[in-house]
Protein backbone atom coordinates (compact mmCIF):
# COMPACT_ATOMS: atom_id res chain seq x y z
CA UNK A 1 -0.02 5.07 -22.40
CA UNK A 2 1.31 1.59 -23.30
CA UNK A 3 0.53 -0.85 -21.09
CA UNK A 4 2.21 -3.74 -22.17
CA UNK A 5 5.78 -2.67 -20.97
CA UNK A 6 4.89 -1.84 -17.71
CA UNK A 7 5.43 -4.10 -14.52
CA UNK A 8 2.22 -6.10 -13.25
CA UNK A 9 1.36 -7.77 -9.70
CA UNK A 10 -1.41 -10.22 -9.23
CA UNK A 11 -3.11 -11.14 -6.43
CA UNK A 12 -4.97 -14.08 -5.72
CA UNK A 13 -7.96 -13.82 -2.81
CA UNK A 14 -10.36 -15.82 -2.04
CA UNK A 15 -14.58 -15.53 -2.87
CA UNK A 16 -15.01 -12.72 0.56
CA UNK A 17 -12.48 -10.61 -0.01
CA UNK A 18 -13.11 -10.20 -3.69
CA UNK A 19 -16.41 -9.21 -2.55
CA UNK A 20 -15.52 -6.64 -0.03
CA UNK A 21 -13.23 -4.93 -2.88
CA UNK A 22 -15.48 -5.18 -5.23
CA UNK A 23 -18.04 -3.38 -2.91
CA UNK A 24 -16.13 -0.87 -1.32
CA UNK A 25 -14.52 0.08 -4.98
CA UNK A 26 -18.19 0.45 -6.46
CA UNK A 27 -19.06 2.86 -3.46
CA UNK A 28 -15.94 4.66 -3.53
CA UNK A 29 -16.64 5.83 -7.65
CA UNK A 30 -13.02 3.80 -9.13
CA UNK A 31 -13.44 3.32 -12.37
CA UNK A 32 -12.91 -0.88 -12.11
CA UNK A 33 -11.60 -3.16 -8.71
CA UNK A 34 -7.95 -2.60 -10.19
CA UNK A 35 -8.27 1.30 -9.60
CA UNK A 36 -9.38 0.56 -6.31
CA UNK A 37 -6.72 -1.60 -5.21
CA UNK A 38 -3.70 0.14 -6.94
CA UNK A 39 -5.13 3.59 -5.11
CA UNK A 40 -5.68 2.14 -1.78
CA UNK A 41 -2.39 0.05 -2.09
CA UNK A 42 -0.45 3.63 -3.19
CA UNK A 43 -2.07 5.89 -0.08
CA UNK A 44 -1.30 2.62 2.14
CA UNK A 45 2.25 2.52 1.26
CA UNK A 46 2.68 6.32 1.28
CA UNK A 47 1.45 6.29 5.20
CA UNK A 48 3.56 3.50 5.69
CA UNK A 49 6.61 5.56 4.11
CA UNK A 50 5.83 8.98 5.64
CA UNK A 51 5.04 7.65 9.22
CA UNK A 52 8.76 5.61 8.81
CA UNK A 53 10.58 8.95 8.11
CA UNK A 54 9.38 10.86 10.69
CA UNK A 55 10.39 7.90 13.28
CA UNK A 56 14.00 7.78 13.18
CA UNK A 57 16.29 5.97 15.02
CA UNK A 58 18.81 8.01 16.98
CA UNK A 59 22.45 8.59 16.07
CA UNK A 60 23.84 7.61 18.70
CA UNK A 61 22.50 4.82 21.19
CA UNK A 62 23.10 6.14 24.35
CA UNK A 63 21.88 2.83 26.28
CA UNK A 64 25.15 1.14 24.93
CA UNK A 65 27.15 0.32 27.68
CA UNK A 66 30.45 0.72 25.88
CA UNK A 67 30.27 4.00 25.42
C-alpha cells in the first residue's frame, strides 16, 4: 500500500505518556507505538460511535409545553 497519499495526524505528548504507550504497546504485541495508538484510537471511537446510536433522542419531546 502507498503510504504517501494517505491522510496523517500527529500527536505531540509529553516524556510520561510516551512512556505509558510505549509500554502498554510492547505488552500488548503491536508491531511499533503507531499500531498501538491507531488500534486503540479505532476501538475507542467505534465504542464511542456504537454507544451514540443506540442512545437516541426521542422524536418527539413530550416535556415541551407547547404541545
Amino acid at each position: 500500500m502507498n503510504t504517501q497519499n494517505l491522510p496523517r495526524i500527529t500527536v505531540r505528548v509529553d516524556l510520561a505518556t510516551q512512556t505509558l504507550l510505549n509500554q502498554a504497546a510492547v505488552l500488548s504485541g503491536a508491531r511499533s507505538l503507531n499500531d498501538f495508538v491507531l488500534q486503540s484510537a479505532v476501538e475507542k471511537a467505534q465504542r464511542v460511535l456504537k454507544a451514540q446510536s443506540t442512545v437516541q433522542p426521542s422524536a418527539t419531546n413530550t416535556t415541551n409545553p407547547s404541545n
